[in-house]
C-alpha atoms as a PDB file:
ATOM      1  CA  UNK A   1       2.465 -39.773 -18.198  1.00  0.00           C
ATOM      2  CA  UNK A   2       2.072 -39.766 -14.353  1.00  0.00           C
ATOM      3  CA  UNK A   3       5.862 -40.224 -13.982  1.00  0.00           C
ATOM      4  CA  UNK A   4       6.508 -37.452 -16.597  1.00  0.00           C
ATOM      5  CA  UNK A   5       4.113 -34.844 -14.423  1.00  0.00           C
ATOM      6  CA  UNK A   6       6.098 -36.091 -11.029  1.00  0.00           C
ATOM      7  CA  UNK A   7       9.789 -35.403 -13.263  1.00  0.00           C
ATOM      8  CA  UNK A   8       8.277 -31.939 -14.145  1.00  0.00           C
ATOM      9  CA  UNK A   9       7.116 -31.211 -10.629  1.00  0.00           C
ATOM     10  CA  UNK A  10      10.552 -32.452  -9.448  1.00  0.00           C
ATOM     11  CA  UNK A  11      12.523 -29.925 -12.074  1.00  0.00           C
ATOM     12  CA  UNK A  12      10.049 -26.944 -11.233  1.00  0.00           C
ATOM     13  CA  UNK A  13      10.735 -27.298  -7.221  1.00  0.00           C
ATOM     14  CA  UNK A  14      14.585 -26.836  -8.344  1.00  0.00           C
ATOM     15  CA  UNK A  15      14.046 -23.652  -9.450  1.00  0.00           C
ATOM     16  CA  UNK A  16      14.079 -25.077 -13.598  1.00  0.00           C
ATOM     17  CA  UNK A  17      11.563 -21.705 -14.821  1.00  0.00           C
ATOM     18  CA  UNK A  18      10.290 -23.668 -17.835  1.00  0.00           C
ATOM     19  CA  UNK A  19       9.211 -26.485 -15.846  1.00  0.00           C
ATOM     20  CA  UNK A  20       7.914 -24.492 -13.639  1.00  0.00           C
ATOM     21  CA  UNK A  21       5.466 -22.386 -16.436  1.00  0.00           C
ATOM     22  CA  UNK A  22       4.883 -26.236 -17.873  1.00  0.00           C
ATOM     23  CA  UNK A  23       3.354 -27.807 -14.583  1.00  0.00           C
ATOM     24  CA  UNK A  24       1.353 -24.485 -14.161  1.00  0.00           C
ATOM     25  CA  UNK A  25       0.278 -24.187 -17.508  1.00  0.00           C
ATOM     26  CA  UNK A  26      -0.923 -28.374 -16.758  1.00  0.00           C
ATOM     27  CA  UNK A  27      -2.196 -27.993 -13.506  1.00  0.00           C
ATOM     28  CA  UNK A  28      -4.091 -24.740 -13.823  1.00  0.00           C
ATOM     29  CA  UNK A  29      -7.420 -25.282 -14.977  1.00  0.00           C
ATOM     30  CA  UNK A  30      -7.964 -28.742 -13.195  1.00  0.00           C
ATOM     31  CA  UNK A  31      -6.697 -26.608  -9.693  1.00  0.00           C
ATOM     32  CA  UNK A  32      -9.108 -23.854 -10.612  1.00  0.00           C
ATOM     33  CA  UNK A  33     -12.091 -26.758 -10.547  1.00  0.00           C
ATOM     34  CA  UNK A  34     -10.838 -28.128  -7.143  1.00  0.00           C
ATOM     35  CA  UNK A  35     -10.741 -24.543  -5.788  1.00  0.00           C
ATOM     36  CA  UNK A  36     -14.382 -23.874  -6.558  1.00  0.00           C
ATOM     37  CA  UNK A  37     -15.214 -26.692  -5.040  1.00  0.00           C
ATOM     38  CA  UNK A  38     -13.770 -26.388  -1.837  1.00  0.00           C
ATOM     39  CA  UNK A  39     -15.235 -22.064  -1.712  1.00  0.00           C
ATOM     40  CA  UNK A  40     -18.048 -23.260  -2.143  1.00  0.00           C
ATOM     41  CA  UNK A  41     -17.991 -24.918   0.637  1.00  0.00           C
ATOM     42  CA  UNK A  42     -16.974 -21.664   2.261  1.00  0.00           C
ATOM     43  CA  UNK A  43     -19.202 -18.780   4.085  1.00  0.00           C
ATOM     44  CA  UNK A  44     -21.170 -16.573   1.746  1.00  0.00           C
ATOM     45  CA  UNK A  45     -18.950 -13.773   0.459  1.00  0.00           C
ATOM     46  CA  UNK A  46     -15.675 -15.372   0.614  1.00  0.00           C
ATOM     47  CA  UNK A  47     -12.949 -13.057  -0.487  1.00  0.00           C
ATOM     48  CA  UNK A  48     -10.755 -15.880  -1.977  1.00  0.00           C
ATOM     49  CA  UNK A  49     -11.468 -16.546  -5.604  1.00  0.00           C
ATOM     50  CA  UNK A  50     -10.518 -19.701  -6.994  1.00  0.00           C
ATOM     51  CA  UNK A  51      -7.537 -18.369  -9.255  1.00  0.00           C
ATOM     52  CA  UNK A  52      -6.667 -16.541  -5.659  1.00  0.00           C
ATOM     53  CA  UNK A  53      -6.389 -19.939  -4.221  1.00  0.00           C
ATOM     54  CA  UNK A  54      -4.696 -21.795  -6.936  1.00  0.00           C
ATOM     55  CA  UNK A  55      -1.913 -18.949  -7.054  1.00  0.00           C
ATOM     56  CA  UNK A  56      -1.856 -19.321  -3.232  1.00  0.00           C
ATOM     57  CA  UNK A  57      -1.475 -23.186  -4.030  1.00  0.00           C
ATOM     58  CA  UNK A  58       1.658 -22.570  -5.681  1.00  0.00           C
ATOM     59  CA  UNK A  59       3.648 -20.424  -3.384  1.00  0.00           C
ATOM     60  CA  UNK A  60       2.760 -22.646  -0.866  1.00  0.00           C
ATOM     61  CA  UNK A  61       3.303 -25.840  -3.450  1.00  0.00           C
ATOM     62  CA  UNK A  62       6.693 -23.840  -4.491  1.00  0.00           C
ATOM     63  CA  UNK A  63       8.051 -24.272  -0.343  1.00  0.00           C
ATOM     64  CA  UNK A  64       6.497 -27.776  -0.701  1.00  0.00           C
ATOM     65  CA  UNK A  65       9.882 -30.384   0.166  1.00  0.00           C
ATOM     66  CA  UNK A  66       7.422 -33.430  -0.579  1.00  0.00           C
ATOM     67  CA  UNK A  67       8.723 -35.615  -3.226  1.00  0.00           C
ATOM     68  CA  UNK A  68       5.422 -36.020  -5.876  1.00  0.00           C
ATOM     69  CA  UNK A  69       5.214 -39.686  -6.658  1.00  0.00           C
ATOM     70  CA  UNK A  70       2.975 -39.237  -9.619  1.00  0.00           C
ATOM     71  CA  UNK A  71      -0.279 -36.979 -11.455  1.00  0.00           C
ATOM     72  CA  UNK A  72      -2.856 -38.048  -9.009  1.00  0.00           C
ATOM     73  CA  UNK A  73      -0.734 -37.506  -5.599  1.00  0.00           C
ATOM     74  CA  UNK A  74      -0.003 -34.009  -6.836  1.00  0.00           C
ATOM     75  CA  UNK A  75      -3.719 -33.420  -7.409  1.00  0.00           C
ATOM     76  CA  UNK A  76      -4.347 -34.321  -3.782  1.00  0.00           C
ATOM     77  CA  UNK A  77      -1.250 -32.668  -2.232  1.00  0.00           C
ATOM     78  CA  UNK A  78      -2.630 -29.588  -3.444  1.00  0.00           C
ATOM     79  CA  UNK A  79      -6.591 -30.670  -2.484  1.00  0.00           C
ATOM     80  CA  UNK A  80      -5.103 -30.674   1.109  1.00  0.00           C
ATOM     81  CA  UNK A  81      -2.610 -27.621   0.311  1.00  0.00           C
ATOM     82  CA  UNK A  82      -5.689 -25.384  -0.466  1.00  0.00           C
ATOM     83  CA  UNK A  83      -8.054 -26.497   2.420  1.00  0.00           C
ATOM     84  CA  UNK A  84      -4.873 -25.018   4.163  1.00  0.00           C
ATOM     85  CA  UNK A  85      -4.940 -21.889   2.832  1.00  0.00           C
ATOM     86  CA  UNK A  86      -8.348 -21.717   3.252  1.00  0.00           C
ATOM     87  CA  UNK A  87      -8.031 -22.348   7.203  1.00  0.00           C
ATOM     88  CA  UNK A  88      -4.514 -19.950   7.530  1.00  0.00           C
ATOM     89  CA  UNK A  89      -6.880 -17.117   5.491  1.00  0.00           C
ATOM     90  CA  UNK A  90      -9.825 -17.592   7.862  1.00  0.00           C
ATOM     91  CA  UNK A  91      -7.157 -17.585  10.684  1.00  0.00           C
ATOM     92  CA  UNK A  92      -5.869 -14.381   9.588  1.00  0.00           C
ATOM     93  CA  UNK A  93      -9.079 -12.698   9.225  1.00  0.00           C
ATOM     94  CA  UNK A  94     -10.180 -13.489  13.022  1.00  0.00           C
ATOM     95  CA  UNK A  95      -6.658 -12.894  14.295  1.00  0.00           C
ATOM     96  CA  UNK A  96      -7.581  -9.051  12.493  1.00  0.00           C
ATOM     97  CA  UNK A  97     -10.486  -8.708  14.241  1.00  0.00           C
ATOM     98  CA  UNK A  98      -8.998  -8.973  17.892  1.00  0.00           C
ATOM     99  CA  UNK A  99      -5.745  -6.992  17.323  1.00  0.00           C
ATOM    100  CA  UNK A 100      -5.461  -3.508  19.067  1.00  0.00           C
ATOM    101  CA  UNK A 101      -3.056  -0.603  17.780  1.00  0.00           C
ATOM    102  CA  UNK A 102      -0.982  -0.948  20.858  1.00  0.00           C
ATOM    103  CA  UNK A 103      -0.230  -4.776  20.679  1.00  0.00           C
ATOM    104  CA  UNK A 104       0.958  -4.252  17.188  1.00  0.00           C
ATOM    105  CA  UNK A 105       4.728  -3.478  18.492  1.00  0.00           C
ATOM    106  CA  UNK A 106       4.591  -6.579  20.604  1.00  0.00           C
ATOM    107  CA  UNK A 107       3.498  -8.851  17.941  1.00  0.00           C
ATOM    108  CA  UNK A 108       5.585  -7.601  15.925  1.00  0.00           C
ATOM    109  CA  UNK A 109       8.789  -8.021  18.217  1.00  0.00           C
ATOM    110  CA  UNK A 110       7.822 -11.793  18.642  1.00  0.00           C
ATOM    111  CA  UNK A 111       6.308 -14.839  17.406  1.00  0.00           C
ATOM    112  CA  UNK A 112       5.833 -16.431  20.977  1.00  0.00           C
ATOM    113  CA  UNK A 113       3.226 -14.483  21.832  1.00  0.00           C
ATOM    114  CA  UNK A 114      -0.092 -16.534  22.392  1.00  0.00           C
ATOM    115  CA  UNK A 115      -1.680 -15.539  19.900  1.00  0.00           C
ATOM    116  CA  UNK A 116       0.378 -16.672  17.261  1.00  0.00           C
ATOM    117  CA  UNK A 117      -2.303 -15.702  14.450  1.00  0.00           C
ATOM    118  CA  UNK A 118      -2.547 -12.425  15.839  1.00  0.00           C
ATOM    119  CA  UNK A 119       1.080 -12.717  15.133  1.00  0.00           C
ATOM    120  CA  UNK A 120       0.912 -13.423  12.006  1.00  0.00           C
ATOM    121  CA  UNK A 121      -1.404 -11.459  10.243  1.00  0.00           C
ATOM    122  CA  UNK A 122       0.612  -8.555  11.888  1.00  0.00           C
ATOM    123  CA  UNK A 123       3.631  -9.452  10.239  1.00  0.00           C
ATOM    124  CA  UNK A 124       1.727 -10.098   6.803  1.00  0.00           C
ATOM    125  CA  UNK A 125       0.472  -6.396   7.040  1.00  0.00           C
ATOM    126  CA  UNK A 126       3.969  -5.015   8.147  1.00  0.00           C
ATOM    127  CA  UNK A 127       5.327  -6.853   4.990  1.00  0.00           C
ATOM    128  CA  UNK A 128       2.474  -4.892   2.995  1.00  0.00           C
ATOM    129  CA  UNK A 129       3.775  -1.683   5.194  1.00  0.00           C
ATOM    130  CA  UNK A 130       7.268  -2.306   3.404  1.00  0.00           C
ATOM    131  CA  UNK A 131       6.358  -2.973   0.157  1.00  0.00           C
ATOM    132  CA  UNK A 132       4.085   0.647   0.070  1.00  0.00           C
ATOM    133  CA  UNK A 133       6.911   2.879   1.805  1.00  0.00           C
ATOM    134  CA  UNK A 134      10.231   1.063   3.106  1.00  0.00           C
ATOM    135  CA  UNK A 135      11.394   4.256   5.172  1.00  0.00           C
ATOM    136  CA  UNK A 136       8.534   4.246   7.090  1.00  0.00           C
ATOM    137  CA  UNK A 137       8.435   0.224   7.631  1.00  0.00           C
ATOM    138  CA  UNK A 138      12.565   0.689   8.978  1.00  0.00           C
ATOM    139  CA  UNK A 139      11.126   2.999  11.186  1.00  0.00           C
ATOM    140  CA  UNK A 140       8.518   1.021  12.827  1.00  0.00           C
ATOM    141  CA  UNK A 141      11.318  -2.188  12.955  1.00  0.00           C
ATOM    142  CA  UNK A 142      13.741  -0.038  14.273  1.00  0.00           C
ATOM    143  CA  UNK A 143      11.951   1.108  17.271  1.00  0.00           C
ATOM    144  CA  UNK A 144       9.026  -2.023  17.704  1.00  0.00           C
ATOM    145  CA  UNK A 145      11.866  -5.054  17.384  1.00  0.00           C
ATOM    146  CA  UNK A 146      15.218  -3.593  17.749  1.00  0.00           C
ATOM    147  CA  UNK A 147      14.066  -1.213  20.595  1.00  0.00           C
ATOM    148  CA  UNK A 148      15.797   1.914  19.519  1.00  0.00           C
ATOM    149  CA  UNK A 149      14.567   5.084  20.558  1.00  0.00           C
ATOM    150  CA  UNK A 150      13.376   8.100  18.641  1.00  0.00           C
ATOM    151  CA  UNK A 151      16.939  10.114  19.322  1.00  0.00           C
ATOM    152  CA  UNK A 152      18.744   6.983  18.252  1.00  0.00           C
ATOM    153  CA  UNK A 153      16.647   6.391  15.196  1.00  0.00           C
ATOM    154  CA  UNK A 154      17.065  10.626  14.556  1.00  0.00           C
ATOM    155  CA  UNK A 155      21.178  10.003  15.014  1.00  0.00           C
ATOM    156  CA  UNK A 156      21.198   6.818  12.683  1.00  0.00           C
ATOM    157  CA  UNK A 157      18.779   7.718  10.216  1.00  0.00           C
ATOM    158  CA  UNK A 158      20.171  11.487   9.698  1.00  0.00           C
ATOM    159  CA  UNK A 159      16.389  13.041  10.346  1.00  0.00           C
ATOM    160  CA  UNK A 160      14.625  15.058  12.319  1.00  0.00           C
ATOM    161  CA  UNK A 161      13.006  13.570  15.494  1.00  0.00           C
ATOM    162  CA  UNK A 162       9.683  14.868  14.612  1.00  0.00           C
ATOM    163  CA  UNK A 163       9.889  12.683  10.985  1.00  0.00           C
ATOM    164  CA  UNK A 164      10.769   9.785  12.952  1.00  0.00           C
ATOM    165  CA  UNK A 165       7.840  10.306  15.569  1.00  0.00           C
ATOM    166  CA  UNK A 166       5.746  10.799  12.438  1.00  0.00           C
ATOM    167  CA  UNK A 167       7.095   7.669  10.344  1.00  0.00           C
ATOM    168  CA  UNK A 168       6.864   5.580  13.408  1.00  0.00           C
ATOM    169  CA  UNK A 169       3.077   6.848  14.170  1.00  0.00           C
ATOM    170  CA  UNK A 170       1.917   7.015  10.855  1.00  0.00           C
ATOM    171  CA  UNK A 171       2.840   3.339  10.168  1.00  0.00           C
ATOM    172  CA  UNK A 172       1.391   2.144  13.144  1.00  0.00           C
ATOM    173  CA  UNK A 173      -1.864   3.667  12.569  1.00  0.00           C
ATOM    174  CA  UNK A 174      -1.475   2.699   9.094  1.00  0.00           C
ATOM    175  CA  UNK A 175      -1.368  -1.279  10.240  1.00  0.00           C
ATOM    176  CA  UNK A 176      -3.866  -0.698  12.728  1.00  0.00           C
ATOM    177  CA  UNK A 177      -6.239   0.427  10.093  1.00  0.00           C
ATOM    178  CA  UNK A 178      -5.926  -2.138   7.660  1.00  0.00           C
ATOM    179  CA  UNK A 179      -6.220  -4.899   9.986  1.00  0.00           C
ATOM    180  CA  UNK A 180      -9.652  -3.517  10.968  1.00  0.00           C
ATOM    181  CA  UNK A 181     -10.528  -3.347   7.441  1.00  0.00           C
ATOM    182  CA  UNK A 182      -9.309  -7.071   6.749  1.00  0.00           C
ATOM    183  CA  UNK A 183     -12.747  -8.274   8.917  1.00  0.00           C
END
């Protein structure tokens, strides 16, 4: 059986979407237990929730290149997988508290900067900038990483300089705002 679950795994991390819906389907509710456990140990008021976690778990498990030896190495590849999550989510959260409006160009142009969670949860919220209006996220990478100015962005976007200078302020602020909220 254990060498069955570590074949599955193995098919699953190939892309195979059947195994993939099989080990879930297996894993699930003995994940969800583990992922209790460990918010419990957490800080009253944790926003995780265990089937949070466990989903978290699997992206992270999904990136994984470990080979899974059997059932019970799995099991505690993902014990350590969502204390992880747990830390990079408490990271994030702290890294929100400390960020400014005006560093978010800077962290956003690099990943050297020293405060690479800082860093991070800035890009996390750009990527949520995207995925609500894409126009508006082009506009803040055009002029925070590739450096272009508002005429430039006006010539190559085919729009009027004030739209730009609104885009560009408007997703700024809207980052800004949603990282304070993240505390």
């Amino acid at each position: 059986m254990a060498e069955a679950f570590a074949s599955l795994f193995e098919k699953a991390q190939l892309g195979d979407s059947i195994a993939q819906d099989a080990v879930y389907k297996l894993a699930f509710y003995r994940l969800r237990v583990i992922a209790s456990a460990l918010l419990k140990r957490e800080r009253p008021g944790h926003t995780l929730q265990p089937t949070a976690l466990v989903s978290e778990l699997f992206l992270k498990l999904h990136r994984l290149e470990a080979r899974i030896l059997n059932e019970d190495h799995f099991f505690r590849i993902s014990a350590r997988a969502m204390r992880q999550v747990l830390i990079d989510h408490s990271r994030s959260k702290n890294a929100a508290r400390k960020i400014q409006p005006e560093l978010i160009p800077e962290l956003l142009l690099t990943a050297r900067h020293a405060d690479r969670e800082s860093a991070l949860a800035v890009k996390m919220m750009f990527e949520k900038l995207r995925a609500m209006d894409r126009e508006v996220a082009e506009t803040v990478w055009a002029r925070c990483v590739e450096g272009q100015t508002i005429h430039e962005m006006t010539l190559s976007q085919g729009r009027e300089a004030w739209r730009v200078r609104a885009d560009y302020d408007f997703g700024l602020q809207w980052m800004a705002n949603r990282l304070k909220r993240c505390v």
